[in-house]
PDB file of N, CA and C in Angstrom:
ATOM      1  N   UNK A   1     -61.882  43.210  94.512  1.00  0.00           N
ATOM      2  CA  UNK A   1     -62.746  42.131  94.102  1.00  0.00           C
ATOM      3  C   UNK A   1     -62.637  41.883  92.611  1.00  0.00           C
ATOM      4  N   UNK A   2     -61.657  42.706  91.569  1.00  0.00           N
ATOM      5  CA  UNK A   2     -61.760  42.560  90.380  1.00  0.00           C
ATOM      6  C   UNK A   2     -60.848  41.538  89.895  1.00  0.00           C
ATOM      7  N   UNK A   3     -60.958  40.060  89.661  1.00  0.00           N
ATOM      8  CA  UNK A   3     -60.363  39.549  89.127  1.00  0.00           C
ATOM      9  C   UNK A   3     -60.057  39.941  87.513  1.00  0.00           C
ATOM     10  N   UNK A   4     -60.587  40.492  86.918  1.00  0.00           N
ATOM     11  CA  UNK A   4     -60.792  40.605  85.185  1.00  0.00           C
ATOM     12  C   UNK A   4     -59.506  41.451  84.922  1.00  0.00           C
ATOM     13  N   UNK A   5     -59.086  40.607  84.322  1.00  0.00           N
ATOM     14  CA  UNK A   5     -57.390  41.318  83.550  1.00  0.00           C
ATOM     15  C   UNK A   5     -57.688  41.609  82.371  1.00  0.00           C
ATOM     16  N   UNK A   6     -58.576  40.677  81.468  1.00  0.00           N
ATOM     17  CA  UNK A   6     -58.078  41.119  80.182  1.00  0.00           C
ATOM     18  C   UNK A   6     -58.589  42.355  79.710  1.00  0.00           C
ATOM     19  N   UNK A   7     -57.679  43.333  79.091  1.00  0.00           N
ATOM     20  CA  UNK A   7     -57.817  44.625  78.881  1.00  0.00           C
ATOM     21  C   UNK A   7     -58.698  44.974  77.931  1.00  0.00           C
ATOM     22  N   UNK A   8     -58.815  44.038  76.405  1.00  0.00           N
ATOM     23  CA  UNK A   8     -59.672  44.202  75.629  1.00  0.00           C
ATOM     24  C   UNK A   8     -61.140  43.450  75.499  1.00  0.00           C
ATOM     25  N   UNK A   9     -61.311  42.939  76.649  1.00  0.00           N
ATOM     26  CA  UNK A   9     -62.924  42.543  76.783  1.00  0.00           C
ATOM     27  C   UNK A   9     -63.667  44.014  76.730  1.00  0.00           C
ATOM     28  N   UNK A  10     -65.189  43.587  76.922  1.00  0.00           N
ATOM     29  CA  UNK A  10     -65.838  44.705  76.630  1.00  0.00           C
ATOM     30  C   UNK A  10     -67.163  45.080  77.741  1.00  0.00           C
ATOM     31  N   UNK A  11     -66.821  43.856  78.810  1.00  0.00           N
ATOM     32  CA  UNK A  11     -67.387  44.409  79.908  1.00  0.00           C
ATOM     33  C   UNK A  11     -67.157  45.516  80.748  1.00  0.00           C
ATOM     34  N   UNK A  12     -68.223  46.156  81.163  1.00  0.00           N
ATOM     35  CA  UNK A  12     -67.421  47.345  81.534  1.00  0.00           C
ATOM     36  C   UNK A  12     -67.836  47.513  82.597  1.00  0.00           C
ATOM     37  N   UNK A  13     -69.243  47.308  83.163  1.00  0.00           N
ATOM     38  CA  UNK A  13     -69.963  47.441  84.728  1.00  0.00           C
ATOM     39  C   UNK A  13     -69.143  46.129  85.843  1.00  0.00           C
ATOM     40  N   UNK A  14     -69.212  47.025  87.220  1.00  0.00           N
ATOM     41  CA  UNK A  14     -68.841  46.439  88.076  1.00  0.00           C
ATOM     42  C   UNK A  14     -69.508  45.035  87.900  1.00  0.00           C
ATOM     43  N   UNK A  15     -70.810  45.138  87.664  1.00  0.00           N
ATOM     44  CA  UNK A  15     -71.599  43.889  88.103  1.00  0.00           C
ATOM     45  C   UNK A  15     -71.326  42.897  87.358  1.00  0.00           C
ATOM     46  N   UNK A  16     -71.213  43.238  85.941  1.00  0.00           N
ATOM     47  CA  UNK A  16     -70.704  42.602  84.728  1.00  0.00           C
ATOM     48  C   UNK A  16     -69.760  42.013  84.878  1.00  0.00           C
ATOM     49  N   UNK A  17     -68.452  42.537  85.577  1.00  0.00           N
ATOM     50  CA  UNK A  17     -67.299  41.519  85.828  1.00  0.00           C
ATOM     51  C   UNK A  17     -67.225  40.661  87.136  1.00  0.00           C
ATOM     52  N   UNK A  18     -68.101  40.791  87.721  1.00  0.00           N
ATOM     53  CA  UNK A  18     -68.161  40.227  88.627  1.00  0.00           C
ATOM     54  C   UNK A  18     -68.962  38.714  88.332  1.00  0.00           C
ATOM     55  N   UNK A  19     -69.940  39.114  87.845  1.00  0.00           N
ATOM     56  CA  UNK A  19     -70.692  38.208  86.788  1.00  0.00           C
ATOM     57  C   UNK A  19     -69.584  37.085  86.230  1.00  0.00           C
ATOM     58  N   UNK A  20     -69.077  37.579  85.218  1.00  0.00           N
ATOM     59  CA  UNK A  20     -67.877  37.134  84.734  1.00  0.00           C
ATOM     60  C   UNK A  20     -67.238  36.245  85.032  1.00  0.00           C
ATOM     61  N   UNK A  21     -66.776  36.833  86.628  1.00  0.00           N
ATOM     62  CA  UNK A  21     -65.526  35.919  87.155  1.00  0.00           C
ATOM     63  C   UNK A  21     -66.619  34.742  87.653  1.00  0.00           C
ATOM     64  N   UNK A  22     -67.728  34.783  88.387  1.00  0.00           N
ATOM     65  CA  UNK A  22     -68.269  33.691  88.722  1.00  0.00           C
ATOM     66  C   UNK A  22     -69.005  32.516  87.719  1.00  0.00           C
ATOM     67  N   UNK A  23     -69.069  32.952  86.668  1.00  0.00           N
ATOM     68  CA  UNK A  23     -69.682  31.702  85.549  1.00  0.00           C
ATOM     69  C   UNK A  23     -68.127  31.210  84.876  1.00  0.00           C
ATOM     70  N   UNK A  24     -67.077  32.249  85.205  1.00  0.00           N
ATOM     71  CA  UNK A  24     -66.174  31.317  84.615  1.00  0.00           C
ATOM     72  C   UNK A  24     -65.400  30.069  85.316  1.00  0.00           C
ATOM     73  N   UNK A  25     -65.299  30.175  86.447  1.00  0.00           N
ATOM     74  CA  UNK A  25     -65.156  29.185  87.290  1.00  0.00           C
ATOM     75  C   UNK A  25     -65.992  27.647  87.301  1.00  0.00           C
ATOM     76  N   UNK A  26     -67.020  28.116  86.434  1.00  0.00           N
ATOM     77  CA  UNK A  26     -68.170  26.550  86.292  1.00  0.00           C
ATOM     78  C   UNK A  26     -67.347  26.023  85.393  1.00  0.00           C
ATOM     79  N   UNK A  27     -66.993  24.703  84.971  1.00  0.00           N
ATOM     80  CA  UNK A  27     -66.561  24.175  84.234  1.00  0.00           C
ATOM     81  C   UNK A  27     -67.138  23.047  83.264  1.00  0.00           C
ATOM     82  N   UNK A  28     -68.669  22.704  83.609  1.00  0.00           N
ATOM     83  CA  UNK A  28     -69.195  22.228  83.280  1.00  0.00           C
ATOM     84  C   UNK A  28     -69.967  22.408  81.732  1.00  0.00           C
ATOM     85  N   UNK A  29     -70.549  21.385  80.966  1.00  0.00           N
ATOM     86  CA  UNK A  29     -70.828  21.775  79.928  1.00  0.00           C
ATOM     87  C   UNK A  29     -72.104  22.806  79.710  1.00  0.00           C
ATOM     88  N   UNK A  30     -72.771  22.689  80.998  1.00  0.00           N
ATOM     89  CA  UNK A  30     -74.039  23.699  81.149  1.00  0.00           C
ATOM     90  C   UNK A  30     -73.525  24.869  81.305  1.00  0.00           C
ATOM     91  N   UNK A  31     -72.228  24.695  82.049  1.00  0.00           N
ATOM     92  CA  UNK A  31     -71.920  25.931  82.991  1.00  0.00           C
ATOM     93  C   UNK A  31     -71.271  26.865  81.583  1.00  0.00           C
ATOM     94  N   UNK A  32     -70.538  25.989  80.823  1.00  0.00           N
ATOM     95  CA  UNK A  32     -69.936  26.868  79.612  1.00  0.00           C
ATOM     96  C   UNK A  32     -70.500  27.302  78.535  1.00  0.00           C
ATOM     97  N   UNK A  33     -71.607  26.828  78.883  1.00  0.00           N
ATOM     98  CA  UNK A  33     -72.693  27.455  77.199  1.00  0.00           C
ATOM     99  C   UNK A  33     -73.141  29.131  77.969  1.00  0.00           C
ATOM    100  N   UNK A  34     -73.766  28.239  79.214  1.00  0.00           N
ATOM    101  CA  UNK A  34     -74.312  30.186  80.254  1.00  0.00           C
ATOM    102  C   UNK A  34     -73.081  30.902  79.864  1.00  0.00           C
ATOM    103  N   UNK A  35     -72.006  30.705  80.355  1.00  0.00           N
ATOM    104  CA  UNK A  35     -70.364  31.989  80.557  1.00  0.00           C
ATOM    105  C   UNK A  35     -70.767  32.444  78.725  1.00  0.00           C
ATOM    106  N   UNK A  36     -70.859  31.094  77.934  1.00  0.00           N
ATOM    107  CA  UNK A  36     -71.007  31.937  76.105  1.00  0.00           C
ATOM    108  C   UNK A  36     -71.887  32.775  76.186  1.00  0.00           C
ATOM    109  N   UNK A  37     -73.399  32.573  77.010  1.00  0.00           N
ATOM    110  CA  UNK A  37     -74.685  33.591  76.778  1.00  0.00           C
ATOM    111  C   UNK A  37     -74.183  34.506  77.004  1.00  0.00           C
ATOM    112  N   UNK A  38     -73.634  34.524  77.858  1.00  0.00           N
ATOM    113  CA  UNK A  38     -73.673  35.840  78.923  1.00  0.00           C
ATOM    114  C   UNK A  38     -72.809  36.615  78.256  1.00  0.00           C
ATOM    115  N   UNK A  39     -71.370  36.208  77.982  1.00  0.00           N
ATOM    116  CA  UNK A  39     -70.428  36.927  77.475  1.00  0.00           C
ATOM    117  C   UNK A  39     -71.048  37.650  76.235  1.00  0.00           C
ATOM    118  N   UNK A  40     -72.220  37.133  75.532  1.00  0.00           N
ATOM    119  CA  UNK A  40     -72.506  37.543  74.189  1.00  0.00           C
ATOM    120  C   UNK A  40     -73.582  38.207  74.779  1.00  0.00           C
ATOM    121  N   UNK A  41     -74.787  38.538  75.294  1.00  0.00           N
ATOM    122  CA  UNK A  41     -75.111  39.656  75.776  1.00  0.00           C
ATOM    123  C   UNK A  41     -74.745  40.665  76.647  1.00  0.00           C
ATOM    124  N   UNK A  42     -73.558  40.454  77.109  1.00  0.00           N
ATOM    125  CA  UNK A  42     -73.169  41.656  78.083  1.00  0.00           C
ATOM    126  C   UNK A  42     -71.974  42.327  77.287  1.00  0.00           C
ATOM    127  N   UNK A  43     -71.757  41.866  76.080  1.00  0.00           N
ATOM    128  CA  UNK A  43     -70.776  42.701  75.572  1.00  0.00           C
ATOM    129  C   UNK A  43     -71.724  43.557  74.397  1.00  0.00           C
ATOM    130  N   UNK A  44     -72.920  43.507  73.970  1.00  0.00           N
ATOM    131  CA  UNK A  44     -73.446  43.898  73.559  1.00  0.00           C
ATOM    132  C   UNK A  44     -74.602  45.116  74.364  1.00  0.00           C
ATOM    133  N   UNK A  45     -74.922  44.701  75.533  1.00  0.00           N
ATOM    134  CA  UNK A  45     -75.391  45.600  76.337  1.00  0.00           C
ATOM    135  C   UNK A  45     -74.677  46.650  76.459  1.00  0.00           C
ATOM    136  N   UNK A  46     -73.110  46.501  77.003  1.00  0.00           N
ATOM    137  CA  UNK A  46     -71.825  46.947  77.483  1.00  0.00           C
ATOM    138  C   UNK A  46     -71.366  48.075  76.306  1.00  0.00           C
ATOM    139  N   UNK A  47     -71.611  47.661  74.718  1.00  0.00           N
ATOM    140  CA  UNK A  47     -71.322  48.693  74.049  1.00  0.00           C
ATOM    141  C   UNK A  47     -71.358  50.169  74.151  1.00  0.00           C
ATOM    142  N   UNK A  48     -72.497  51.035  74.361  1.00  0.00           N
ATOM    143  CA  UNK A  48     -72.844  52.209  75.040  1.00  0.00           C
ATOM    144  C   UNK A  48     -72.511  52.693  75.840  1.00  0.00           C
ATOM    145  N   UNK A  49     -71.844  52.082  76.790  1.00  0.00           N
ATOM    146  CA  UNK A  49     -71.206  52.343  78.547  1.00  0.00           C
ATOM    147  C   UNK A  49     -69.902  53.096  78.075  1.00  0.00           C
TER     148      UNK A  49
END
């Protein structure tokens, strides 16, 4: 189920990339500000892991 290739992202939980792959698929301008939130709190959550 892991689409996520890139090696130096900083997600690290299953749920997190899973997360991931589904807001990136929105393409919309709503949809791409959420994929920015998200990416910017879950790589900050993700630090500690």
């Amino acid at each position: 189920m892991k689409k996520f290739t890139d090696k130096t992202f900083r997600i690290k939980t299953s749920c997190g990339i899973e997360q991931y792959n589904k807001l990136k698929t929105n393409k919309t301008f709503t949809g791409r500000l959420r994929f920015y939130w998200f990416n910017f709190f879950a790589i900050i959550r993700d630090l500690n892991k």
